[in-house]
C-alpha atoms as a PDB file:
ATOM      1  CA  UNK A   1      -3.931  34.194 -45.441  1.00  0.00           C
ATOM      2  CA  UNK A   2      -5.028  32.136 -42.757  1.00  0.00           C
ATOM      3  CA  UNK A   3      -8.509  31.705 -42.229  1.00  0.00           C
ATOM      4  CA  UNK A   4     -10.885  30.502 -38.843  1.00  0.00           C
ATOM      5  CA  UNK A   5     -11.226  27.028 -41.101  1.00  0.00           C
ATOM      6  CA  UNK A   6      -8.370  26.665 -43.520  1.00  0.00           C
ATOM      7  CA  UNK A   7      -5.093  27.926 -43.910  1.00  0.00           C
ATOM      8  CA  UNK A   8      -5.821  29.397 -47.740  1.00  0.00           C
ATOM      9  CA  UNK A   9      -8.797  30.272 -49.231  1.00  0.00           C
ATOM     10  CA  UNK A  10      -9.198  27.996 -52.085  1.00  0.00           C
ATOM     11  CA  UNK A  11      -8.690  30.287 -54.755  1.00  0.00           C
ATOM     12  CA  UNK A  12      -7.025  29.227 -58.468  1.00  0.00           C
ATOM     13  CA  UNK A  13      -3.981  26.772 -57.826  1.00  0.00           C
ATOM     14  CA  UNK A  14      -4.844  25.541 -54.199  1.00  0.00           C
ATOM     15  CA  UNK A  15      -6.902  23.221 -54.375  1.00  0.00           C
ATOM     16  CA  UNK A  16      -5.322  19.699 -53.789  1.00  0.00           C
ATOM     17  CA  UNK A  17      -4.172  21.021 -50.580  1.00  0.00           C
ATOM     18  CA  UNK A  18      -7.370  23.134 -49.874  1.00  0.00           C
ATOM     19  CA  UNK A  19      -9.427  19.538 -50.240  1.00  0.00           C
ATOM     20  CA  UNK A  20      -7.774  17.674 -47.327  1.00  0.00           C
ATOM     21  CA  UNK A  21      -7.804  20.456 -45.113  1.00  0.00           C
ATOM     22  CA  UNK A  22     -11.539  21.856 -46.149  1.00  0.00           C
ATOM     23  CA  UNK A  23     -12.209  17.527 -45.690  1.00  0.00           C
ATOM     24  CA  UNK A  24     -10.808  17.331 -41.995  1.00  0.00           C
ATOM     25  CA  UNK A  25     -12.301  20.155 -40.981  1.00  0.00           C
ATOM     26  CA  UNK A  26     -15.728  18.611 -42.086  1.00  0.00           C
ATOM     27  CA  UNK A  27     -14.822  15.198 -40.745  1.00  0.00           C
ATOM     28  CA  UNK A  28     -13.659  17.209 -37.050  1.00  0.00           C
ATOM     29  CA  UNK A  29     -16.724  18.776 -37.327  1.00  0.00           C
ATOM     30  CA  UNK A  30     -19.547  15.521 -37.998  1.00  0.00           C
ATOM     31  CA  UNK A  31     -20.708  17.418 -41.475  1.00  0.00           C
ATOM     32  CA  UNK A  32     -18.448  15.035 -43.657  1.00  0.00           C
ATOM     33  CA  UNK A  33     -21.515  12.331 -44.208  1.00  0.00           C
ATOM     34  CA  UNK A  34     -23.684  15.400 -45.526  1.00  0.00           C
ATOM     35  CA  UNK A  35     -20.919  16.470 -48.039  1.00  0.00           C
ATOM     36  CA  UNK A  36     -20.314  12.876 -49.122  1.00  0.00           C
ATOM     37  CA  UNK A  37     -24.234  12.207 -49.130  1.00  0.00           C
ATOM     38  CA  UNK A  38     -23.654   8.124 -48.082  1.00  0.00           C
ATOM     39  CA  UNK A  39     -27.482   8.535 -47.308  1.00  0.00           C
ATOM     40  CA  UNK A  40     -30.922   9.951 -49.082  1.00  0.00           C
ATOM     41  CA  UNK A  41     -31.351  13.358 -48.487  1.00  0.00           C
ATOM     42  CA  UNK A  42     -34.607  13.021 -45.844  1.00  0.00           C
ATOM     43  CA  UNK A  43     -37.948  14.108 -46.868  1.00  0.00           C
ATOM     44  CA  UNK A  44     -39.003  17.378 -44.875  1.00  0.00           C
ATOM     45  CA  UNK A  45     -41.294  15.555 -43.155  1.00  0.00           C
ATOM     46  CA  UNK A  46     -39.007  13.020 -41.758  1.00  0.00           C
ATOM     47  CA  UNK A  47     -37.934  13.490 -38.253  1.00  0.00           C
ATOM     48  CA  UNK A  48     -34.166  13.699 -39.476  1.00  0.00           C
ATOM     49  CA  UNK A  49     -34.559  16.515 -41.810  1.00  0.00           C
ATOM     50  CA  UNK A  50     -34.064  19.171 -39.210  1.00  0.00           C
ATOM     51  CA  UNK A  51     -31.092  17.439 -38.115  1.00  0.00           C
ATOM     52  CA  UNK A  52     -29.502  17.308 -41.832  1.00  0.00           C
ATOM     53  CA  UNK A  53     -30.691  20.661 -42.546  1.00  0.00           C
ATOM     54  CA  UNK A  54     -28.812  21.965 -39.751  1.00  0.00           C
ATOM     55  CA  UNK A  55     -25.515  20.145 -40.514  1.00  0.00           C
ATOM     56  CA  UNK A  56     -26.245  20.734 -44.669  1.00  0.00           C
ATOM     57  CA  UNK A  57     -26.430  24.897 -43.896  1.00  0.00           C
ATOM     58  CA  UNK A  58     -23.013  24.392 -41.923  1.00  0.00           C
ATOM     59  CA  UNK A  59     -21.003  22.583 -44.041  1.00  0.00           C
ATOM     60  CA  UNK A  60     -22.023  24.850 -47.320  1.00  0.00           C
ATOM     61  CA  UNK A  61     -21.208  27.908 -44.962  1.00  0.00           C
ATOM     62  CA  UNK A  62     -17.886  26.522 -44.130  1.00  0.00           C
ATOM     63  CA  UNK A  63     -17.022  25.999 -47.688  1.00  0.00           C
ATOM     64  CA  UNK A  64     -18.610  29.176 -48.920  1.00  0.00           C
ATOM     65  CA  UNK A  65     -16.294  31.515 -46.304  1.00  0.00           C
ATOM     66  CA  UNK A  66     -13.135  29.553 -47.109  1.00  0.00           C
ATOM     67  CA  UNK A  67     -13.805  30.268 -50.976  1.00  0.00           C
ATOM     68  CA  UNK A  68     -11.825  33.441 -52.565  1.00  0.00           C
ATOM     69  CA  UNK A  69     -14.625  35.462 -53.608  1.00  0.00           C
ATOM     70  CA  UNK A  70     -13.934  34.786 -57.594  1.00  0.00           C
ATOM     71  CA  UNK A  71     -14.312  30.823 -56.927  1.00  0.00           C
ATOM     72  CA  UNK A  72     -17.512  31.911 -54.452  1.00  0.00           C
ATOM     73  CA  UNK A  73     -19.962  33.329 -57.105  1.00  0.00           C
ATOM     74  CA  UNK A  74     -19.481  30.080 -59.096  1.00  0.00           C
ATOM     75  CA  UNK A  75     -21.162  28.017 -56.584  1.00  0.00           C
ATOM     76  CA  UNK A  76     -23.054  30.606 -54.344  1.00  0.00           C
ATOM     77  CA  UNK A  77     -27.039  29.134 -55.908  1.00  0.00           C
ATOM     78  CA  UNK A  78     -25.935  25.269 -55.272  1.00  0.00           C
ATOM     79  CA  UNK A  79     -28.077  25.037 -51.917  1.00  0.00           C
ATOM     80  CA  UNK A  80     -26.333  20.730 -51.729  1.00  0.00           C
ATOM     81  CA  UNK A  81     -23.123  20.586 -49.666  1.00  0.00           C
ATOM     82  CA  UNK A  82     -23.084  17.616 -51.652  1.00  0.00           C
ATOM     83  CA  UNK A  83     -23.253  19.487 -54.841  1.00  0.00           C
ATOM     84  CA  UNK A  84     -21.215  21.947 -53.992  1.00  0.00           C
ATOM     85  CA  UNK A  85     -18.466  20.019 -53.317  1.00  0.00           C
ATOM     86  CA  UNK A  86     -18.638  18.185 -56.471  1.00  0.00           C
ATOM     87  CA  UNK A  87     -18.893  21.654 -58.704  1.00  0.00           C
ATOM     88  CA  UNK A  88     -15.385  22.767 -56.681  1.00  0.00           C
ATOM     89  CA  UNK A  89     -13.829  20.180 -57.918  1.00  0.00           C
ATOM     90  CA  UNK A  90     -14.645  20.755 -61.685  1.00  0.00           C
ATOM     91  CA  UNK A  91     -13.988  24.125 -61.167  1.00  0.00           C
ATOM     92  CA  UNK A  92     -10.574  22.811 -60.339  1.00  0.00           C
ATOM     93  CA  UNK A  93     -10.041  21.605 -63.296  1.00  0.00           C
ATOM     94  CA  UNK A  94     -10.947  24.626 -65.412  1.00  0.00           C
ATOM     95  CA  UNK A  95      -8.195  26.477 -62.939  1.00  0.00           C
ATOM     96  CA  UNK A  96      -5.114  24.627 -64.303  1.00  0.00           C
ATOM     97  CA  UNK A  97      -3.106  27.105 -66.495  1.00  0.00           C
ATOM     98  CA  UNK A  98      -3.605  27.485 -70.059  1.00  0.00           C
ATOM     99  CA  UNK A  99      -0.984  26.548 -72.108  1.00  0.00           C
ATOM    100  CA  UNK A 100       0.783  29.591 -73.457  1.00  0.00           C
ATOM    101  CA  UNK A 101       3.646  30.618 -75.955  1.00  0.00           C
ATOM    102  CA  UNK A 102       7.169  32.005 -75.717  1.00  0.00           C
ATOM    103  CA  UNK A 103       5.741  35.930 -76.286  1.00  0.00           C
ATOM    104  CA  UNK A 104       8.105  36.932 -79.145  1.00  0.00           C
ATOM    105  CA  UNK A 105       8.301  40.990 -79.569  1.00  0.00           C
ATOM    106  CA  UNK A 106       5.832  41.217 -77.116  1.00  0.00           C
ATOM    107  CA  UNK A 107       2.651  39.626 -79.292  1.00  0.00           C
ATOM    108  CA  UNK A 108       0.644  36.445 -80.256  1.00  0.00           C
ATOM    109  CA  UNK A 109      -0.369  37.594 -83.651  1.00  0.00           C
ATOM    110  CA  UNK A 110       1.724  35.344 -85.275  1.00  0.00           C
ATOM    111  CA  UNK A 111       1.458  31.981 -83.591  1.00  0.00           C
ATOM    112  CA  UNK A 112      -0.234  29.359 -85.212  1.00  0.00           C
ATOM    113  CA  UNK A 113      -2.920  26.887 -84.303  1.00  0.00           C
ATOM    114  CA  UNK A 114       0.094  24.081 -85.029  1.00  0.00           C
ATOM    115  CA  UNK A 115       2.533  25.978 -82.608  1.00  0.00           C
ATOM    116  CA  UNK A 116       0.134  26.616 -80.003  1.00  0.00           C
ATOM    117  CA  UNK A 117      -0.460  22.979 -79.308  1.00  0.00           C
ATOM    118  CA  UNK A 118       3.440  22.796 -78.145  1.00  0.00           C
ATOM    119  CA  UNK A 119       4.026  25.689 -76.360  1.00  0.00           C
ATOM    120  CA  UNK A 120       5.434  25.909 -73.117  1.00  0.00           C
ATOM    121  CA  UNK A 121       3.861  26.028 -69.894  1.00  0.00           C
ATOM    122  CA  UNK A 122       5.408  29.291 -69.628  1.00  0.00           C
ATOM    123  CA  UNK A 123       3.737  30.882 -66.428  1.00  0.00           C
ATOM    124  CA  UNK A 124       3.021  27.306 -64.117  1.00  0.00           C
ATOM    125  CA  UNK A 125       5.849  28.592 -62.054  1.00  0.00           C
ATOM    126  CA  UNK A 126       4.617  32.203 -61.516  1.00  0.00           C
ATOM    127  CA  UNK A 127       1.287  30.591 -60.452  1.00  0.00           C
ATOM    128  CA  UNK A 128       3.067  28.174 -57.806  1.00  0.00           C
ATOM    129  CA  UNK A 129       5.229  30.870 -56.569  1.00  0.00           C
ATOM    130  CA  UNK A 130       1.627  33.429 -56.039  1.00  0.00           C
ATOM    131  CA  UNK A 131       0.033  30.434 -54.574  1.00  0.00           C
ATOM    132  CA  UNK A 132       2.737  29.626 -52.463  1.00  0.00           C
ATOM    133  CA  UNK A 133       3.693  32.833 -51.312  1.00  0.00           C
ATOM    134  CA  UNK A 134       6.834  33.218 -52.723  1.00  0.00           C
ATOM    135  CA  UNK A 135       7.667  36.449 -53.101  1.00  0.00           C
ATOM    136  CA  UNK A 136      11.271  35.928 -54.272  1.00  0.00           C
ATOM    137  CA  UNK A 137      10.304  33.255 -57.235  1.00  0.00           C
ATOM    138  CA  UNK A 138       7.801  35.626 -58.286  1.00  0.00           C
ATOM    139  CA  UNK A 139      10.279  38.530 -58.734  1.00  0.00           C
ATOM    140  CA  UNK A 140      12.905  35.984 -60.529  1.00  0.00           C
ATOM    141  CA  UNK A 141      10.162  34.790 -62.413  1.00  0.00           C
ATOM    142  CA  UNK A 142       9.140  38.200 -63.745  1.00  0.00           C
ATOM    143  CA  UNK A 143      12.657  39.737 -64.153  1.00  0.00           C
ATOM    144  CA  UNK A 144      13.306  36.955 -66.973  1.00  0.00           C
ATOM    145  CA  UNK A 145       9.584  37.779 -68.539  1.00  0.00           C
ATOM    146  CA  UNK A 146       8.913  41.014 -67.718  1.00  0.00           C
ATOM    147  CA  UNK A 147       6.007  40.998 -69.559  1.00  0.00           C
ATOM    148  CA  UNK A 148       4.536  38.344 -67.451  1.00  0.00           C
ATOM    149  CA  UNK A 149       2.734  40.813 -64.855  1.00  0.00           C
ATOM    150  CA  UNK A 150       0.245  41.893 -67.084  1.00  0.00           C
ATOM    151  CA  UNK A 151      -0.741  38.636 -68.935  1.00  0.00           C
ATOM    152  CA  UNK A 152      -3.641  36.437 -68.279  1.00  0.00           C
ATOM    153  CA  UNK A 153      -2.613  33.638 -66.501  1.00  0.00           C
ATOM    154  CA  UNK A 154      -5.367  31.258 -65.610  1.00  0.00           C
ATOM    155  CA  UNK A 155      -8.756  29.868 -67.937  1.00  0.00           C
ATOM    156  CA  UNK A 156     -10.356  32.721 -66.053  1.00  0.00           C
ATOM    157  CA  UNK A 157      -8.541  35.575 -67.132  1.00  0.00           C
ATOM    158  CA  UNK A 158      -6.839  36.378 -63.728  1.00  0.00           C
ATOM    159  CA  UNK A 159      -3.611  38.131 -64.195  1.00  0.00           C
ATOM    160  CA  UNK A 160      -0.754  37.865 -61.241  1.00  0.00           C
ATOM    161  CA  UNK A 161      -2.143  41.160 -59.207  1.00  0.00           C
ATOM    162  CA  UNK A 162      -5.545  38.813 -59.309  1.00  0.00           C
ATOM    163  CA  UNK A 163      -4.638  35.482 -57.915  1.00  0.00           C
ATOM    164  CA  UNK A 164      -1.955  37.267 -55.194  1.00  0.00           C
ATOM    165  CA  UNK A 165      -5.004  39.110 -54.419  1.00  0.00           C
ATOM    166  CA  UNK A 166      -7.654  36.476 -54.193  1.00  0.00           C
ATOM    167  CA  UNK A 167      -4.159  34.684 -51.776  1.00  0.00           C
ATOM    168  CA  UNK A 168      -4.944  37.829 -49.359  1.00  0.00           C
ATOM    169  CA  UNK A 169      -1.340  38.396 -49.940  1.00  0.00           C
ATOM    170  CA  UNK A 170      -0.952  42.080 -49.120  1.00  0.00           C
ATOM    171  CA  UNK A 171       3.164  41.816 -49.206  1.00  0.00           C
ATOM    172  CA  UNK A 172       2.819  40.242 -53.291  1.00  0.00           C
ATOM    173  CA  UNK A 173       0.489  42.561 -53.754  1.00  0.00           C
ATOM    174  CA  UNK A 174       2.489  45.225 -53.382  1.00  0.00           C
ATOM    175  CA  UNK A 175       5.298  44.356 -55.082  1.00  0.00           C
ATOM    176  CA  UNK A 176       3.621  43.366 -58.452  1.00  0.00           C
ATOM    177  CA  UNK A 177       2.055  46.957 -58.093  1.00  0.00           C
ATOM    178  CA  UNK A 178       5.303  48.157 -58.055  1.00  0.00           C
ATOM    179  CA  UNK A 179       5.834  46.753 -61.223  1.00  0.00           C
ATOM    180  CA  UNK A 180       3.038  47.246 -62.897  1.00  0.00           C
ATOM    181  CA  UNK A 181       1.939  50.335 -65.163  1.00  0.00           C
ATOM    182  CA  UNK A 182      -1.090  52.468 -63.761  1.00  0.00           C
ATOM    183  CA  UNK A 183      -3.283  51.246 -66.573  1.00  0.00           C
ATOM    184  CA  UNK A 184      -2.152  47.442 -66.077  1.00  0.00           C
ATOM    185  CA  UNK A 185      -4.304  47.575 -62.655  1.00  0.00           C
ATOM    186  CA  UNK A 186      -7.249  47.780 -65.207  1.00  0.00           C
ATOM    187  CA  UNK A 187      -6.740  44.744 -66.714  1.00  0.00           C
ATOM    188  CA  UNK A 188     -10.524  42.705 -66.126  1.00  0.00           C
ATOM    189  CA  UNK A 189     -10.458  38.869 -65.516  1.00  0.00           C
ATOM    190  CA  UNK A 190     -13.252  36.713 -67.170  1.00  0.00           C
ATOM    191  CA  UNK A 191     -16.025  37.943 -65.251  1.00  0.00           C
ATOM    192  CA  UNK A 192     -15.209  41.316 -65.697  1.00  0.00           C
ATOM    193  CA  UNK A 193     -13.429  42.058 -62.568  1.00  0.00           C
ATOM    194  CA  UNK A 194     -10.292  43.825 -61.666  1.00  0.00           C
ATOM    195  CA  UNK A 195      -7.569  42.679 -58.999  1.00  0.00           C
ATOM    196  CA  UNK A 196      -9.493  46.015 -56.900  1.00  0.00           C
ATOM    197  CA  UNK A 197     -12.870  43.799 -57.311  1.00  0.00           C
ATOM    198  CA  UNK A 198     -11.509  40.644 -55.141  1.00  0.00           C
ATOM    199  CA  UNK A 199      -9.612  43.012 -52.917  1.00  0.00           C
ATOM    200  CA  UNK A 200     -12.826  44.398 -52.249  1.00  0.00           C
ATOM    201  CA  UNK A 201     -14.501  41.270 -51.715  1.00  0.00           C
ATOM    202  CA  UNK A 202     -11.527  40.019 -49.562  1.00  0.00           C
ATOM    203  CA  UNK A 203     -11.662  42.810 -46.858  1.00  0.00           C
ATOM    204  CA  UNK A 204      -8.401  43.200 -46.223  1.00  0.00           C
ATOM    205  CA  UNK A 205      -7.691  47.522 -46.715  1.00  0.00           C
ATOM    206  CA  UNK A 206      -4.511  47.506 -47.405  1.00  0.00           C
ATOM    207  CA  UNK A 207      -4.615  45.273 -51.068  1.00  0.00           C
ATOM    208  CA  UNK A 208      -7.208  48.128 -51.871  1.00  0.00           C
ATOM    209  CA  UNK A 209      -5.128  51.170 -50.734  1.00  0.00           C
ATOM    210  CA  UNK A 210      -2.302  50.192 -52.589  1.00  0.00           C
ATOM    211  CA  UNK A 211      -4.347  49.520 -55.524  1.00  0.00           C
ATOM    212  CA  UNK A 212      -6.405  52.850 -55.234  1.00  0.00           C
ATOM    213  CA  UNK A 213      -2.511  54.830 -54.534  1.00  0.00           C
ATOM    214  CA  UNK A 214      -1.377  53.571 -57.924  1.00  0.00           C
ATOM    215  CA  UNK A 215      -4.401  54.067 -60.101  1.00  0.00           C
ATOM    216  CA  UNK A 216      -7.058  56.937 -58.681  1.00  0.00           C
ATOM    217  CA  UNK A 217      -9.540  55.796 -61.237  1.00  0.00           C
ATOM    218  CA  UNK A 218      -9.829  51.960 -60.073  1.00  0.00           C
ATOM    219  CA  UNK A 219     -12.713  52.866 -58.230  1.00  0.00           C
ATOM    220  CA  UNK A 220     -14.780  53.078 -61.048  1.00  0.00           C
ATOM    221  CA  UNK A 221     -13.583  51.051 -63.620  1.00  0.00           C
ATOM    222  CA  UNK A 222     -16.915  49.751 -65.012  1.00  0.00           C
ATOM    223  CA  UNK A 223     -16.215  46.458 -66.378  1.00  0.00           C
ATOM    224  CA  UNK A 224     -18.602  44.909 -63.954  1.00  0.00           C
ATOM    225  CA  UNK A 225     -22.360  46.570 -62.288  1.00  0.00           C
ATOM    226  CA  UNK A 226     -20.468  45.984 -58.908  1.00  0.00           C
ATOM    227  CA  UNK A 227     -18.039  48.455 -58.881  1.00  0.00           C
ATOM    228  CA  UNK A 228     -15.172  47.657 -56.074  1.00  0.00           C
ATOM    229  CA  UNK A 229     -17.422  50.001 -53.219  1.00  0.00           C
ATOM    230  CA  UNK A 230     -20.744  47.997 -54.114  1.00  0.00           C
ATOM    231  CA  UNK A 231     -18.722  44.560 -53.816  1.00  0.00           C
ATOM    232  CA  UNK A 232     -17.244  45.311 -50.256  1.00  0.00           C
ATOM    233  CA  UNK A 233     -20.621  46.829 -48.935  1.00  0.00           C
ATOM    234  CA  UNK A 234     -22.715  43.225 -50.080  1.00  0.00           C
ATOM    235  CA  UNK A 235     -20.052  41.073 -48.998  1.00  0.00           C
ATOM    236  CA  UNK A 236     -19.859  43.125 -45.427  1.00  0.00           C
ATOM    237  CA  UNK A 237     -16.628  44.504 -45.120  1.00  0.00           C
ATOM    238  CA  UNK A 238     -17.474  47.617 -42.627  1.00  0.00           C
ATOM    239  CA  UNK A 239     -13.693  49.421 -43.465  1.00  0.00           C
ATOM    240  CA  UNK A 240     -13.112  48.593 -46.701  1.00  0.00           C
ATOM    241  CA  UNK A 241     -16.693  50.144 -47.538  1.00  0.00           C
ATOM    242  CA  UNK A 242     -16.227  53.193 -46.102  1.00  0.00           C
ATOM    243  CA  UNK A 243     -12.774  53.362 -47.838  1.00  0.00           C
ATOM    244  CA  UNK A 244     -13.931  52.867 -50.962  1.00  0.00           C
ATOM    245  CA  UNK A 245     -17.131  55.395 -50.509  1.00  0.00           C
ATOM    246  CA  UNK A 246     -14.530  57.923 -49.904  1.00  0.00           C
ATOM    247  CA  UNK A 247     -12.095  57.231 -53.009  1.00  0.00           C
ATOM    248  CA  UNK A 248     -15.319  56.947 -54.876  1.00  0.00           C
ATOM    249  CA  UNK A 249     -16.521  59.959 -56.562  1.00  0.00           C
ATOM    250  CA  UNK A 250     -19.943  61.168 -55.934  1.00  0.00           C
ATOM    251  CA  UNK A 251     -20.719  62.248 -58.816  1.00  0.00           C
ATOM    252  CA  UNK A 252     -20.253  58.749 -60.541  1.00  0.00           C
ATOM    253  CA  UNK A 253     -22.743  57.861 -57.942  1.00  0.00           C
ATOM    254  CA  UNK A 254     -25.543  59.612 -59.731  1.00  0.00           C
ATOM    255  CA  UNK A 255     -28.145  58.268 -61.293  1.00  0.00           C
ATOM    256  CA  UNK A 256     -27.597  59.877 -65.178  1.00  0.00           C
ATOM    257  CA  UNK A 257     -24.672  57.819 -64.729  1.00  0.00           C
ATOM    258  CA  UNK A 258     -26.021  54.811 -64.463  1.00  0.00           C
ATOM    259  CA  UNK A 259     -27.438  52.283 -61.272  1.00  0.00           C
ATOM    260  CA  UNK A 260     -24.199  52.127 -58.886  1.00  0.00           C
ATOM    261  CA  UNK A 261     -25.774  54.947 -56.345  1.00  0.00           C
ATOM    262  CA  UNK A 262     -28.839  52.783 -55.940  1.00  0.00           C
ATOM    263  CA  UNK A 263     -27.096  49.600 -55.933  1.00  0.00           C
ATOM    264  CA  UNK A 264     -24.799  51.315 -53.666  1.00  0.00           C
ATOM    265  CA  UNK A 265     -27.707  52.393 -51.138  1.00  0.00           C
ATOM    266  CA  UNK A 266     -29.758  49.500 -51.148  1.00  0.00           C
ATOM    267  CA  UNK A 267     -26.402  47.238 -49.808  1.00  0.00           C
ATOM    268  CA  UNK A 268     -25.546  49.401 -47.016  1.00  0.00           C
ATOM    269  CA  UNK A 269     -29.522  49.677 -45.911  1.00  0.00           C
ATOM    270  CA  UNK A 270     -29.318  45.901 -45.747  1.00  0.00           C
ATOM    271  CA  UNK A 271     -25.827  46.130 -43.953  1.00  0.00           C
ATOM    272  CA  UNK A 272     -26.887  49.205 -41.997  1.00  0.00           C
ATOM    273  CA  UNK A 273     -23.712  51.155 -43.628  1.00  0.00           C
ATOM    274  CA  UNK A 274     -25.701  54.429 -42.932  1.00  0.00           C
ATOM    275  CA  UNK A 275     -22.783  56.134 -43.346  1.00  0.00           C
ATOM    276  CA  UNK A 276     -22.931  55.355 -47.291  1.00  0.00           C
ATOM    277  CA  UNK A 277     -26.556  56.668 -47.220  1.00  0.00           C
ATOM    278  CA  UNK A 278     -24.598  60.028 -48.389  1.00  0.00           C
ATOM    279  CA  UNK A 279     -26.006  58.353 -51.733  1.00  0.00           C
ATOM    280  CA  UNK A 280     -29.659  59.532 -51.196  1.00  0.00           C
ATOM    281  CA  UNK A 281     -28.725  62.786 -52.406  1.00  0.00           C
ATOM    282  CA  UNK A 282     -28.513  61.449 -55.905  1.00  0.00           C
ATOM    283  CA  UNK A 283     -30.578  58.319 -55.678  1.00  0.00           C
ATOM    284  CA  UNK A 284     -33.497  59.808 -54.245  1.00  0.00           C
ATOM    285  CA  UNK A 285     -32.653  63.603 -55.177  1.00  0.00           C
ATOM    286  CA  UNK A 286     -32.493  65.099 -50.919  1.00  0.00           C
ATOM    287  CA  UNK A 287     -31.429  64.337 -48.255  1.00  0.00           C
ATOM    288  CA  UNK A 288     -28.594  65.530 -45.587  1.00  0.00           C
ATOM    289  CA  UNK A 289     -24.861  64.737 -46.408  1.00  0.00           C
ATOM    290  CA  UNK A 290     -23.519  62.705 -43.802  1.00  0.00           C
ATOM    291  CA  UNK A 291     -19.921  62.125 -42.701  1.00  0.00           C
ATOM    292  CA  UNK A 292     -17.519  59.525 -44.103  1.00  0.00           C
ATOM    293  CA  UNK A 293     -16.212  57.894 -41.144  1.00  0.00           C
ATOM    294  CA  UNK A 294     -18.542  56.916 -38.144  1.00  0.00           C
ATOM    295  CA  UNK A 295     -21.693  55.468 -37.594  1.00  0.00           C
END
């Protein structure tokens, strides 16, 4: 998915080529000497500060929107473009694929600590072809291991529906959902988040709808307090809020079961997402019901 900055968000497998581009960007831009941090960081009372704290605020922001939203929360508190650049690329390292067995009658119970060390690299390819696009390699890929489209792939726990989604790539996407069970859309990465979760944070409708036509009751698998509605409404994404409000139900909304109405209601105040303000009836107990669609 091409973005205003880079070509690919940087998301699990991208990011030798993310680095150059994210670099010329900053070096078209004058923000490279902030990210490489040649100089002292000036004291706020220097005459230069405003200047670096102007050029600082853009470079982070440029790195932070060409992020998938998974990579993102990792380095959302570093306030250093310096820093931040630095963290990405350790993060990088943690992204390489784990080293996994030959799955024998579909299980790992019996593999040894001994055999584990000299097991194939089984699913590098998938993750090339999903990073690349490849839509072809990634059905040969999974015709051979048919099992393949539910495993975790990365250190993170993404499975293939997660890093085609965290790509923006709504064709993949709908092809691995194709071949995927209902209850394999469930599947939760490390932090707790389903392939709906990024989709949400990514914006882009129709990796959700797709998602939600499959499996009715992604909308509020739990594994996370942001539930897919309450991740698209903080990150901004008008449409894909007001999708996900309506898939949602209601009733989950209320407060007996549990905080997501409130979390829910406080986002789209701060957006000014009235239309999710439907919420008050259960947050706050009244209030008129208003329509779905339409400010």
């Amino acid at each position: 998915m091409w973005t205003s900055i880079v070509p690919e968000h940087l998301a699990t497998h991208n990011y030798e080529n993310w680095r150059i581009w994210m670099k010329n960007y900053l070096l078209a831009h004058g923000l490279w000497d902030v990210v490489e941090a040649t100089a002292e960081t000036p004291n706020p009372e220097q005459a230069e500060f405003k200047d670096w704290q102007k050029k600082n605020a853009a470079a982070l922001y440029a790195i932070h929107v060409s992020c998938s939203l998974d990579v993102f929360l990792k380095i959302k508190e570093i306030d250093l473009a310096s820093l931040c650049w630095n963290a990405l690329a350790d993060i990088k390292v943690e992204c390489l694929p784990e080293p996994r067995p030959m799955l024998q009658s579909g299980t790992e119970g019996g593999i040894s600590g001994g055999e584990k060390e000299n097991v194939y690299l089984q699913f590098r390819p998938l993750c090339l072809a999903i990073e690349n696009g490849d839509c072809k390699a990634v059905k040969e890929f999974l015709e051979e291991c048919p099992e393949a489209v539910r495993e975790k792939l990365t250190r993170f726990g993404n499975t293939a529906l997660h890093l085609a989604a965290s790509n923006g790539d709504v064709k993949l996407v709908e092809e691995l959902v194709k071949l995927m069970k209902e209850e394999d859309l469930e599947i939760l990465n490390n932090n707790n988040e389903t392939a709906l979760n990024i989709a949400a944070g990514s914006g882009i409708l129709r990796l959700a709808e797709c998602m939600i036509n499959k499996n009715k009751k992604l909308a509020c698998v739990t594994g996370t307090t942001h539930i897919p509605v309450i991740v698209a409404c903080s990150t901004g994404h008008r449409d894909m809020t007001y999708y996900l409000y309506s898939v949602t139900p209601l009733d989950f909304l209320h407060p007996e079961v549990g905080a997501f109405g409130s979390l829910l209601l406080h986002e789209a105040i701060g957006n000014q997402f009235f239309v999710c303000c439907n919420n008050t009836r259960y947050c706050l107990g009244s209030g008129p019901k208003l329509p779905i669609y339409g400010d």
